[in-house]
Protein backbone atom coordinates (compact mmCIF):
# COMPACT_ATOMS: atom_id res chain seq x y z
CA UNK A 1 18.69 12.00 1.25
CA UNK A 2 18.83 9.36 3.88
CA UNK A 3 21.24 11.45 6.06
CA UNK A 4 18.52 13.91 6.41
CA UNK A 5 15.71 11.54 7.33
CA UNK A 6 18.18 10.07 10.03
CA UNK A 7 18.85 13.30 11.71
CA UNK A 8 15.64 13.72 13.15
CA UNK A 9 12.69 11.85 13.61
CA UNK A 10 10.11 14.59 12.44
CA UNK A 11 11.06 14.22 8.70
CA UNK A 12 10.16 10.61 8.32
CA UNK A 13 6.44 11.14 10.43
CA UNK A 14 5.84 14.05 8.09
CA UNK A 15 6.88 11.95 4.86
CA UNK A 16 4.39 9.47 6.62
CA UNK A 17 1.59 10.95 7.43
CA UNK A 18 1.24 12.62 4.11
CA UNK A 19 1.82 9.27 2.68
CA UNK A 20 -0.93 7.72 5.20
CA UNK A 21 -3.48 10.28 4.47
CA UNK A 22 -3.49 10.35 0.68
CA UNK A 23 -3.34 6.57 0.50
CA UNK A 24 -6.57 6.56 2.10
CA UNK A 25 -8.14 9.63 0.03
CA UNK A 26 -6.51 7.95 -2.57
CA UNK A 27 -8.52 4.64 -2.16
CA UNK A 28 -11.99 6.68 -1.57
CA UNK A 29 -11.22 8.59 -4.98
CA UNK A 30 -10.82 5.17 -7.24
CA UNK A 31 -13.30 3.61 -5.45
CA UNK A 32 -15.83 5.82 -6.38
CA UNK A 33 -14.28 6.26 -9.60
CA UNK A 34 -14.95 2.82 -10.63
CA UNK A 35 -18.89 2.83 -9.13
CA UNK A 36 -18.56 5.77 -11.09
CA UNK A 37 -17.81 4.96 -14.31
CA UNK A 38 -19.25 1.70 -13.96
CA UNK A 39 -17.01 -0.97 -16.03
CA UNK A 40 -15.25 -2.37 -13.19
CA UNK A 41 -16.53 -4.68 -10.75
CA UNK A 42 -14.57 -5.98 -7.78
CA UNK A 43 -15.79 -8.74 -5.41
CA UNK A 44 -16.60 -7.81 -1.97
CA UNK A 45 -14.83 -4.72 -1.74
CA UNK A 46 -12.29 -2.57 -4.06
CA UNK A 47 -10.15 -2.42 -0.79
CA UNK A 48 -7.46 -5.04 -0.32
CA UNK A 49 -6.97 -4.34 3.36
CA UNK A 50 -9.30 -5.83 5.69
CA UNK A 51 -9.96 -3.49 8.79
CA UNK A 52 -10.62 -0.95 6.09
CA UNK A 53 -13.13 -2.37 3.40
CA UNK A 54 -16.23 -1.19 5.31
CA UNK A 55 -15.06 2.45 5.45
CA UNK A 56 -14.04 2.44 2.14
CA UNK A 57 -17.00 0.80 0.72
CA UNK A 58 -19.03 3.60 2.98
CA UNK A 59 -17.01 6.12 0.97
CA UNK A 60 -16.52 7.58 4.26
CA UNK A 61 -14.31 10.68 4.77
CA UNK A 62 -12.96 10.46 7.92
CA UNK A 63 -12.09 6.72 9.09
CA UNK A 64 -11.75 6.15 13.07
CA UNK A 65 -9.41 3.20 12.42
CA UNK A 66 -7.34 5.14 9.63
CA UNK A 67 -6.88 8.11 12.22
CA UNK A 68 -5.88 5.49 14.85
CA UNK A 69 -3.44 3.59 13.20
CA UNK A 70 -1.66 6.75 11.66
CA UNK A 71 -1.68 8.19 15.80
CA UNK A 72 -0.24 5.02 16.22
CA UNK A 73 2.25 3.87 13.49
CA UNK A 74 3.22 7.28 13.83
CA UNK A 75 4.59 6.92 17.99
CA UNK A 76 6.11 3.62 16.09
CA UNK A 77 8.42 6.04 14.09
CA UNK A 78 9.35 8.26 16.55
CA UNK A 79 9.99 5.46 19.39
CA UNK A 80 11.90 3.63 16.42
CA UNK A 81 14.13 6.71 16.27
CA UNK A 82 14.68 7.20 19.62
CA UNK A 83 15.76 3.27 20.45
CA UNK A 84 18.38 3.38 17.38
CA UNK A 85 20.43 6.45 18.78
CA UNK A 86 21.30 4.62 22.00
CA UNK A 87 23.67 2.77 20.18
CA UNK A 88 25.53 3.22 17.18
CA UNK A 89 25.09 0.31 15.23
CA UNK A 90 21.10 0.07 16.09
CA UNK A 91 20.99 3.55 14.52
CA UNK A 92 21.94 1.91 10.95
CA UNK A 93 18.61 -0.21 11.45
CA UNK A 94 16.27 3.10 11.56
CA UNK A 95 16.66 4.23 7.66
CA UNK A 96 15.52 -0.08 6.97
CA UNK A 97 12.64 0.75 9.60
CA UNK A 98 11.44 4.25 7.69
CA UNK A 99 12.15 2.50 4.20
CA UNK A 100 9.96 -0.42 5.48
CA UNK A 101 7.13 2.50 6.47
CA UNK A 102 7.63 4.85 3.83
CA UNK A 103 8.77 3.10 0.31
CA UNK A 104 5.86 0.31 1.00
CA UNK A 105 3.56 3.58 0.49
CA UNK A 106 4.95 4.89 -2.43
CA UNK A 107 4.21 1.57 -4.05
CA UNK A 108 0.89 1.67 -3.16
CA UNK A 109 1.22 5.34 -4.47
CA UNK A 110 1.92 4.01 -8.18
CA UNK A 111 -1.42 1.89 -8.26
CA UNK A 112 -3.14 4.70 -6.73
CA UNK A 113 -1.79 6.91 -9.74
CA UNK A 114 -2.59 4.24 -12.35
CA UNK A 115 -6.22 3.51 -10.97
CA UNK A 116 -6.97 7.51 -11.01
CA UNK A 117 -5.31 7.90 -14.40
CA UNK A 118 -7.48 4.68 -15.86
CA UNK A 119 -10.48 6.71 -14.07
CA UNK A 120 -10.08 9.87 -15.82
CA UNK A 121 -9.34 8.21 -19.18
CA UNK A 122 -12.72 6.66 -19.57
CA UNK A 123 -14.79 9.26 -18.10
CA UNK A 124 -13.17 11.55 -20.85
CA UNK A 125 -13.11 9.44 -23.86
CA UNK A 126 -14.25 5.95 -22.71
CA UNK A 127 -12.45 3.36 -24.51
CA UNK A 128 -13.94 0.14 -22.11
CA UNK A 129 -16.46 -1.43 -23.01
CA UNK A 130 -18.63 -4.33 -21.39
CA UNK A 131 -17.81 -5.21 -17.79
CA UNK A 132 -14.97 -6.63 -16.04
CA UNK A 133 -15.61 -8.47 -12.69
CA UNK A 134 -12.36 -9.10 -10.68
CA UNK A 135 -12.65 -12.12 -8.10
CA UNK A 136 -11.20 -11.24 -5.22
CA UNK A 137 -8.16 -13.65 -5.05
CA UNK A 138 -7.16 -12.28 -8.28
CA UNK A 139 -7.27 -8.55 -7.17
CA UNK A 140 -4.55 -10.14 -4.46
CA UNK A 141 -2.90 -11.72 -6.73
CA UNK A 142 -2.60 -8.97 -9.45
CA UNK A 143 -1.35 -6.73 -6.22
CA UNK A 144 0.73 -9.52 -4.71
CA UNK A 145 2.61 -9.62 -8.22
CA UNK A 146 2.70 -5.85 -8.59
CA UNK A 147 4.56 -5.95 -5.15
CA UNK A 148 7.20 -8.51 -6.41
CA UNK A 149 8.20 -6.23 -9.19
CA UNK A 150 8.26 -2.73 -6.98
CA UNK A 151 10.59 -4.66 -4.40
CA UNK A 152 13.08 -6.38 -6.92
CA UNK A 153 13.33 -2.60 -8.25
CA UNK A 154 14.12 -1.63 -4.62
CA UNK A 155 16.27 -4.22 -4.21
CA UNK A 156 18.46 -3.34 -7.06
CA UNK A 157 18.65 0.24 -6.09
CA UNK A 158 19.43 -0.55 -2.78
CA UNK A 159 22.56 -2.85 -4.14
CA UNK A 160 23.37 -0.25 -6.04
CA UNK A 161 23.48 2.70 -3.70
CA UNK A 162 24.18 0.74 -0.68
CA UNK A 163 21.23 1.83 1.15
CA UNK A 164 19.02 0.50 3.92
CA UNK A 165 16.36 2.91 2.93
CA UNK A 166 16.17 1.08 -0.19
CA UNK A 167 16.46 -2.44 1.26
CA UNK A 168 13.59 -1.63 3.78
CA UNK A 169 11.53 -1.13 0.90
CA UNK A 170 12.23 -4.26 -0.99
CA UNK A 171 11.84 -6.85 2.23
CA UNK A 172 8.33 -5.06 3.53
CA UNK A 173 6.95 -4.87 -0.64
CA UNK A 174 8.00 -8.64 -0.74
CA UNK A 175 6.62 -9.05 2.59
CA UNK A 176 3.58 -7.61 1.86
CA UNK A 177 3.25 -9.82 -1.72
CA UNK A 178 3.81 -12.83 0.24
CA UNK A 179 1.24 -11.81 2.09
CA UNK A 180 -1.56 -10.93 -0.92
CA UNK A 181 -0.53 -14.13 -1.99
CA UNK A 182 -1.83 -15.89 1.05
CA UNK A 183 -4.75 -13.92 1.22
CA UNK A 184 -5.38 -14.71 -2.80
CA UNK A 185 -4.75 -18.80 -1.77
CA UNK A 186 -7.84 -18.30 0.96
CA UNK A 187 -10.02 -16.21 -1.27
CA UNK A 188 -9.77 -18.94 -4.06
CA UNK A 189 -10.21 -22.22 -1.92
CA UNK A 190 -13.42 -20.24 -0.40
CA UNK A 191 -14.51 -19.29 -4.32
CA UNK A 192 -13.81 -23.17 -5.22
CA UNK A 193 -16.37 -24.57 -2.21
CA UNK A 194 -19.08 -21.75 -3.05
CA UNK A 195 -19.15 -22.64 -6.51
CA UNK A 196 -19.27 -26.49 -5.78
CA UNK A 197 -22.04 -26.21 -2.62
C-alpha cells in the first residue's frame, strides 16, 4: 500500500480530500443529530476545533475556512512530495508526512462513525433517557483520551510492519491528544473561576 501512495503525489491529495470533506459533512450530520434527538448537550459548541465551531454550529454547508484550508493543506501534500524526491533519504520522510495527514483523519473517522451510529440508534428505538450535558473540557478530554488509544494502535502496527505510514499516524494522534489535553486544562481552570465569580 504505501509504495503506491509514494509513487505519486495525486493518490495521497485524493485520499485527503475525501477524508477532509466528509470529516466536515461528517461533523454537520452529528451535530444536528444530537439538536436532533435532543439528549445530548455539549457546552459551547459540539465542535472541538476552534476556527470551525461557528460554521458548524450555523449548520452551514459550505465553510469558507474548510474550503481554504483543504486548497491549502492540500499544496502542503503535493509540495511535501515534491521536496522528498530530491533526495533519497528525504523521500522516506513523505509516507510519515501523508500518515501524519491521512491516519489522523481516519481517527476522527471512527468517532464520526460512532456519533452517527449512537444517532440513528435512538431516533429508531430510543434507549436514552434524561439529558446529558458534556462540559467542554471533558469533551477534550474524552477526545484527547480517544486519541491516546488510536495512536498506541498505530504505533504497534507501525512496529510491526515497519512502516512510516503507520508511525505518522501514531506521533500526529498523540500530538493531537496532547493537544485536547491542553485545551481540556484551559476549559476547566475557566469553568473553575465562572463557577466561583
Amino acid at each position: 500500500m504505501q509504495y503506491w501512495l509514494e509513487s505519486s503525489p495525486w493518490y495521497g491529495v485524493i485520499l485527503w480530500i475525501i477524508l477532509y470533506i466528509s470529516d466536515y459533512y461528517l461533523t454537520l450530520y452529528s451535530a444536528r443529530g444530537f439538536r436532533e434527538i435532543g439528549h445530548f448537550h455539549f457546552e459551547g459548541s459540539f465542535e472541538l476545533t476552534p476556527q470551525y465551531q461557528k460554521d458548524i454550529d450555523a449548520l452551514k454547508p459550505l465553510s469558507k475556512r474548510h474550503m481554504i484550508a483543504l486548497v491549502l493543506s492540500s499544496i502542503v501534500i503535493i509540495l511535501l512530495w515534491w521536496l522528498t524526491r530530491l533526495n533519497f533519504y528525504l523521500s522516506l520522510a513523505y509516507p510519515l508526512f501523508l500518515g501524519m495527514f491521512l491516519l489522523l483523519e481516519v481517527a476522527i473517522h471512527l468517532r464520526h462513525f460512532r456519533n452517527v451510529g449512537l444517532i440513528r440508534e435512538v431516533r429508531k428505538h430510543g434507549g436514552i433517557e434524561g439529558q446529558i450535558a458534556y462540559k467542554k473540557w471533558f469533551s477534550y478530554r474524552v477526545s484527547a483520551n480517544e486519541l491516546y488509544v488510536i495512536s498506541a494502535l498505530f504505533l504497534i502496527v507501525a512496529i510491526l510492519t515497519f512502516s512510516q505510514f503507520f508511525l505518522g499516524g501514531a506521533i500526529i494522534c498523540l500530538a493531537t491528544g496532547i493537544q485536547h489535553t491542553r485545551l481540556a486544562r484551559k476549559a476547566m481552570i475557566m469553568d473553575t473561576a465562572n463557577s466561583t465569580s
